[in-house]
C-alpha atoms as a PDB file:
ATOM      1  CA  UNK A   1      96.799-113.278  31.210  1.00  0.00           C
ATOM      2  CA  UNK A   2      94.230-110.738  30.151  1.00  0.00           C
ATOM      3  CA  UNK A   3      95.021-108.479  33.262  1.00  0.00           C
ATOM      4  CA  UNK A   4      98.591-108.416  32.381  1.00  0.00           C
ATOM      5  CA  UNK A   5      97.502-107.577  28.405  1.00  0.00           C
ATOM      6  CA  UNK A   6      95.254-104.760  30.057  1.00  0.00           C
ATOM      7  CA  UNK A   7      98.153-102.999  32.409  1.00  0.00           C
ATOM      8  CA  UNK A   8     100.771-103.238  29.256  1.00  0.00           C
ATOM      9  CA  UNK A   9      97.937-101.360  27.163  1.00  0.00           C
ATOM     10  CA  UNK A  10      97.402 -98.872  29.572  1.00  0.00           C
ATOM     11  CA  UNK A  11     101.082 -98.830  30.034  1.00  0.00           C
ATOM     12  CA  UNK A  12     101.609 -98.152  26.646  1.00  0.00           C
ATOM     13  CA  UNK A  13      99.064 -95.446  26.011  1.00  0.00           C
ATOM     14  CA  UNK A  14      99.805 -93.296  29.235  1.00  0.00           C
ATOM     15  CA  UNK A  15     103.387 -93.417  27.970  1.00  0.00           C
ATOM     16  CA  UNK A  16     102.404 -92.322  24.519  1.00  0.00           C
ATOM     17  CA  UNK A  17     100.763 -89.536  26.220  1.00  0.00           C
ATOM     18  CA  UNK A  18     103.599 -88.416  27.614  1.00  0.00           C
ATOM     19  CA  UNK A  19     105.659 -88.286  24.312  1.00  0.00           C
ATOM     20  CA  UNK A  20     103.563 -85.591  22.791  1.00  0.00           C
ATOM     21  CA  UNK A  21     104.624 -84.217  19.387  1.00  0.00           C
ATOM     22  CA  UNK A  22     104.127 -80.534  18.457  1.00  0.00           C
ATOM     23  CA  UNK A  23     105.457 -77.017  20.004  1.00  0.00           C
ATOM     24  CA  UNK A  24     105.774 -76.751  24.169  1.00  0.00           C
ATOM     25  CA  UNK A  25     106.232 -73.448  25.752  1.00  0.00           C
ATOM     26  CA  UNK A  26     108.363 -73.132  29.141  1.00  0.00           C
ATOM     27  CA  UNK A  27     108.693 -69.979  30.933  1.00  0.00           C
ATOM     28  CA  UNK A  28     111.465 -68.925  32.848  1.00  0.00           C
ATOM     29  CA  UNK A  29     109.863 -66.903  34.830  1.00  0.00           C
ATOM     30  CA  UNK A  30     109.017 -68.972  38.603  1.00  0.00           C
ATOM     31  CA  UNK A  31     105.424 -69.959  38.575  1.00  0.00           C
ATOM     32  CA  UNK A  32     104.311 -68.131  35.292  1.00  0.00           C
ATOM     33  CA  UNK A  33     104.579 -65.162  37.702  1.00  0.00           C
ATOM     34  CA  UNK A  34     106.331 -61.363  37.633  1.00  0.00           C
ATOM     35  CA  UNK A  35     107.193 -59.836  41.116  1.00  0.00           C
ATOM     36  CA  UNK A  36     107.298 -56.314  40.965  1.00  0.00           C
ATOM     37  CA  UNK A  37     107.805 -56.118  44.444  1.00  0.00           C
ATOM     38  CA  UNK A  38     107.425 -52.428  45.860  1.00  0.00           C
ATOM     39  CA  UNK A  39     107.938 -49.893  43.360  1.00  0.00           C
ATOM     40  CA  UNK A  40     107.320 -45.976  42.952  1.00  0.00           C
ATOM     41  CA  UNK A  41     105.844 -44.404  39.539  1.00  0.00           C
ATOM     42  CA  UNK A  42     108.936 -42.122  38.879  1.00  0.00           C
ATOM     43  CA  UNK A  43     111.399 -44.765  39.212  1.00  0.00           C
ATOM     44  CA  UNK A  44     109.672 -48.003  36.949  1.00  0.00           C
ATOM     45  CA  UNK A  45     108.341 -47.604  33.618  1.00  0.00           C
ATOM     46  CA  UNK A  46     106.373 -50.683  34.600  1.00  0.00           C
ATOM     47  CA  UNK A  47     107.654 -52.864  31.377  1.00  0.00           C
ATOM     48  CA  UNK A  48     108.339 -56.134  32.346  1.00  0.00           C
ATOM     49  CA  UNK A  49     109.209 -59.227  30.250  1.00  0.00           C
ATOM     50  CA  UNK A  50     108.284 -62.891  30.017  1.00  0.00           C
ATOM     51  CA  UNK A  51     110.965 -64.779  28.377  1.00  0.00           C
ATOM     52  CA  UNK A  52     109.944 -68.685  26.936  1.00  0.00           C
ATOM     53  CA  UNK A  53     111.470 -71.462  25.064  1.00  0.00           C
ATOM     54  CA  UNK A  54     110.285 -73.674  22.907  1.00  0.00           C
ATOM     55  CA  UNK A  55     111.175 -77.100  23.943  1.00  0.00           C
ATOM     56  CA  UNK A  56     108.842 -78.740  21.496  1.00  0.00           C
ATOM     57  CA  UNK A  57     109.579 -79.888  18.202  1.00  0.00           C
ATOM     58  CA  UNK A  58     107.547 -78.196  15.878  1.00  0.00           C
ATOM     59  CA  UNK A  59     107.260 -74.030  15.654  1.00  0.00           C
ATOM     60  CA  UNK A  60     105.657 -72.231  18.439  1.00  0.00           C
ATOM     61  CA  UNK A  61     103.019 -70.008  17.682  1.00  0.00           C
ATOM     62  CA  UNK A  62     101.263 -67.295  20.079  1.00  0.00           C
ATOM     63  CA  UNK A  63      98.213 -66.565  18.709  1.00  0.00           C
ATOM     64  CA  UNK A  64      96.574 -63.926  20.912  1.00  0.00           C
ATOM     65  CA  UNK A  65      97.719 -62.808  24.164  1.00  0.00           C
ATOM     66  CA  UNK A  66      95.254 -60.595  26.665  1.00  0.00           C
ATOM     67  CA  UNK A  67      95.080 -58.764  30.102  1.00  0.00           C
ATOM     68  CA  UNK A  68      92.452 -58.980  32.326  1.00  0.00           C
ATOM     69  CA  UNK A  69      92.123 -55.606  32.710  1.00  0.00           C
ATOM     70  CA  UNK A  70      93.266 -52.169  30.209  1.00  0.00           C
ATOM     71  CA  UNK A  71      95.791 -51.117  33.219  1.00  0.00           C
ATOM     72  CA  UNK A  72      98.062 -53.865  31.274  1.00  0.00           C
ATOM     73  CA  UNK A  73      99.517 -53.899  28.161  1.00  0.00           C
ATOM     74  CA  UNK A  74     100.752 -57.428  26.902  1.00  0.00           C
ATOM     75  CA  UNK A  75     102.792 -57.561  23.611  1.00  0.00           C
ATOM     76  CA  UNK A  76     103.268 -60.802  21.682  1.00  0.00           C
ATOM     77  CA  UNK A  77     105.373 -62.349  19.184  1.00  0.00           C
ATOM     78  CA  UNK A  78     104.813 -61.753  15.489  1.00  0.00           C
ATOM     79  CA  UNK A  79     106.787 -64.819  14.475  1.00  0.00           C
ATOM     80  CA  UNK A  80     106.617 -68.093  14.821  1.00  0.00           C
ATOM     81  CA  UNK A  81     109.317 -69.533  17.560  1.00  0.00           C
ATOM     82  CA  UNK A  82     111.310 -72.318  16.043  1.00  0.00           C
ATOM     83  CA  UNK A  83     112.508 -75.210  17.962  1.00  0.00           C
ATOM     84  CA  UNK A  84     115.046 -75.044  20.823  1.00  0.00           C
ATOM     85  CA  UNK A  85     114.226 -70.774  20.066  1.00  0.00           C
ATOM     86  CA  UNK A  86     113.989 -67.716  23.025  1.00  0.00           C
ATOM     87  CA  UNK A  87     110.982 -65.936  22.871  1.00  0.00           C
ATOM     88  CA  UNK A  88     109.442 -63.186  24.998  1.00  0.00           C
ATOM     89  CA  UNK A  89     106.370 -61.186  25.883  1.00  0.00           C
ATOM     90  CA  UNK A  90     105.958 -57.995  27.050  1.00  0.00           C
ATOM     91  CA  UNK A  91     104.222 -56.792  29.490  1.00  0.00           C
ATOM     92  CA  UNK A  92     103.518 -52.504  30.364  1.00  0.00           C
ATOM     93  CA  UNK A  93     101.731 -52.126  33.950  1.00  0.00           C
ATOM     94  CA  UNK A  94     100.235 -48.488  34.009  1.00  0.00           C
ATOM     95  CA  UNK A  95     102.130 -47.718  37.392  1.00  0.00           C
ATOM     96  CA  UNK A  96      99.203 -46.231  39.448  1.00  0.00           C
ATOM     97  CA  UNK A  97      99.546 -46.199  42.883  1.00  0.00           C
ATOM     98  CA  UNK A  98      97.411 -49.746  44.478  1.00  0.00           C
ATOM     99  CA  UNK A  99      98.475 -53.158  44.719  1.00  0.00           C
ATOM    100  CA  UNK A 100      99.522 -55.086  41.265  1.00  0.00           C
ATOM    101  CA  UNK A 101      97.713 -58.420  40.807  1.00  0.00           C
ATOM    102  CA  UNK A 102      96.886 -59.085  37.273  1.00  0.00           C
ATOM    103  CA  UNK A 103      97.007 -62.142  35.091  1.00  0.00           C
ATOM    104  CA  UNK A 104      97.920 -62.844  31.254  1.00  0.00           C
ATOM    105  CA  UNK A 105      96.370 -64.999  29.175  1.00  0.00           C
ATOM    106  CA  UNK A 106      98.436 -66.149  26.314  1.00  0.00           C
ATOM    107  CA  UNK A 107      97.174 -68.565  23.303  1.00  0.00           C
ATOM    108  CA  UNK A 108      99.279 -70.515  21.596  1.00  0.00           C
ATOM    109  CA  UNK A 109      99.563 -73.903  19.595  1.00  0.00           C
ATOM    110  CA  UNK A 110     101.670 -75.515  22.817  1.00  0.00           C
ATOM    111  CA  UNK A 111     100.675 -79.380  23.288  1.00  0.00           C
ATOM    112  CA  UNK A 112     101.761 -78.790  27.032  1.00  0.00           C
ATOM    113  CA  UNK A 113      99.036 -76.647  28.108  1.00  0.00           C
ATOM    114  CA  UNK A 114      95.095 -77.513  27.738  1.00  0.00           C
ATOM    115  CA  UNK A 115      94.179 -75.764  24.743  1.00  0.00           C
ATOM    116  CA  UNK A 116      97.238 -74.172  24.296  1.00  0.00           C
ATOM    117  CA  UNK A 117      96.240 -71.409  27.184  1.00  0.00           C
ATOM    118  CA  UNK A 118      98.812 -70.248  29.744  1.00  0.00           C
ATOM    119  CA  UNK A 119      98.142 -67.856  32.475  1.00  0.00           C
ATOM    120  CA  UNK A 120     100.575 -65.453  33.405  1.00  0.00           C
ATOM    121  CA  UNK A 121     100.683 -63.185  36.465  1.00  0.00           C
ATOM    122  CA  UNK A 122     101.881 -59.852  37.572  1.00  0.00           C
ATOM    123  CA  UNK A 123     101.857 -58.661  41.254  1.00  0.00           C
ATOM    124  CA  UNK A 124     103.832 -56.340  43.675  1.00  0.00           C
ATOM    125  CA  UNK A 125     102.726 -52.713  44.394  1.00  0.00           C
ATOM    126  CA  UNK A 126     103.191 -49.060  43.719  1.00  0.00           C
ATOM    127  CA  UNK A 127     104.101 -46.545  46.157  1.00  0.00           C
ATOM    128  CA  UNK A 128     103.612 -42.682  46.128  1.00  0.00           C
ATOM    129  CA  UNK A 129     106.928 -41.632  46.625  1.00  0.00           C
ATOM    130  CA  UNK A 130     107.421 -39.325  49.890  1.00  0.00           C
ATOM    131  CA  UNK A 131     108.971 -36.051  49.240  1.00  0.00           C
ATOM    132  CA  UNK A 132     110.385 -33.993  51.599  1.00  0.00           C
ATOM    133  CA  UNK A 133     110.472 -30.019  50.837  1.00  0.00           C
ATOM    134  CA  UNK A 134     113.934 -28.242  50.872  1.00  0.00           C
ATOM    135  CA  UNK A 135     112.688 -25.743  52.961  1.00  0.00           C
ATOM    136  CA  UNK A 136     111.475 -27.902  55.576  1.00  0.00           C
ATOM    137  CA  UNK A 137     113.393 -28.438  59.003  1.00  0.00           C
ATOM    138  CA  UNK A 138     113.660 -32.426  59.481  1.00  0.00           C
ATOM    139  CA  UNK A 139     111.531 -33.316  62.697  1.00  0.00           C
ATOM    140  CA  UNK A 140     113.037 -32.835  66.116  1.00  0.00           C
ATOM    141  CA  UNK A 141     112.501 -36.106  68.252  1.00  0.00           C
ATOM    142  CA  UNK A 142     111.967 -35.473  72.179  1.00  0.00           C
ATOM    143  CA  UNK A 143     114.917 -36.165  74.212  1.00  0.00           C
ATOM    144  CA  UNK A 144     115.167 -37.373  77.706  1.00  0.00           C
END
């Protein structure tokens, strides 16, 4: 009798665990993460956007949101995100030429995230694009 009192209290508390009460943030974006993929300087202004919903039910609040580095510029909401609300974050990459792999932090009040921290991610890379000169005869290939 007092194992099956023990396993309905543990029962009961991992369930009330589960039924957290407060703001939740969900990101649309597949695995917190941004793909880039291979882009050139002239043709990206390296703004890209991280679009949430609150699925909690109590007002979402993003308290500070960082970069790991100055190459990237995060912006965050000024408002508090209401219940069943859109949000979004911004995010400016600098666009110099190298491999993208840098990561967000945002801070927020969400109950379904340890300490309310998320980490974001950009990645993909920048090209130089490859000009050709007008004046220069395309390159003759040897034929048999």
């Amino acid at each position: 009798m007092k194992k099956l009192l023990g396993l309905v209290a543990v029962l009961a508390f991992s369930v009330a665990s589960y039924a957290q009460k407060g703001p939740k943030i969900e990101f649309k974006a597949k695995d917190n993460t941004i793909d880039y993929g291979m882009v050139t300087k002239e043709s990206d202004n390296g703004i890209r956007s991280f679009e949430f919903k609150n699925t909690g039910d109590a007002p979402l609040i993003i308290t500070n949101v960082q970069s790991t580095c100055g190459c990237t510029v995060p912006s965050k909401p000024t408002e508090p995100i209401m219940p069943g609300k859109t949000g979004k974050i911004d995010v400016k990459y600098n666009m110099n030429p190298g491999k993208i792999s840098k990561t967000i932090t945002v801070e927020s009040n969400a109950v379904n995230y340890e300490g309310g921290k998320v980490a974001l991610r950009i990645k993909g890379e920048v090209v130089v694009k490859q000009e050709s000169g007008v004046l220069e005869k395309p390159k003759a290939t040897p034929q048999s």
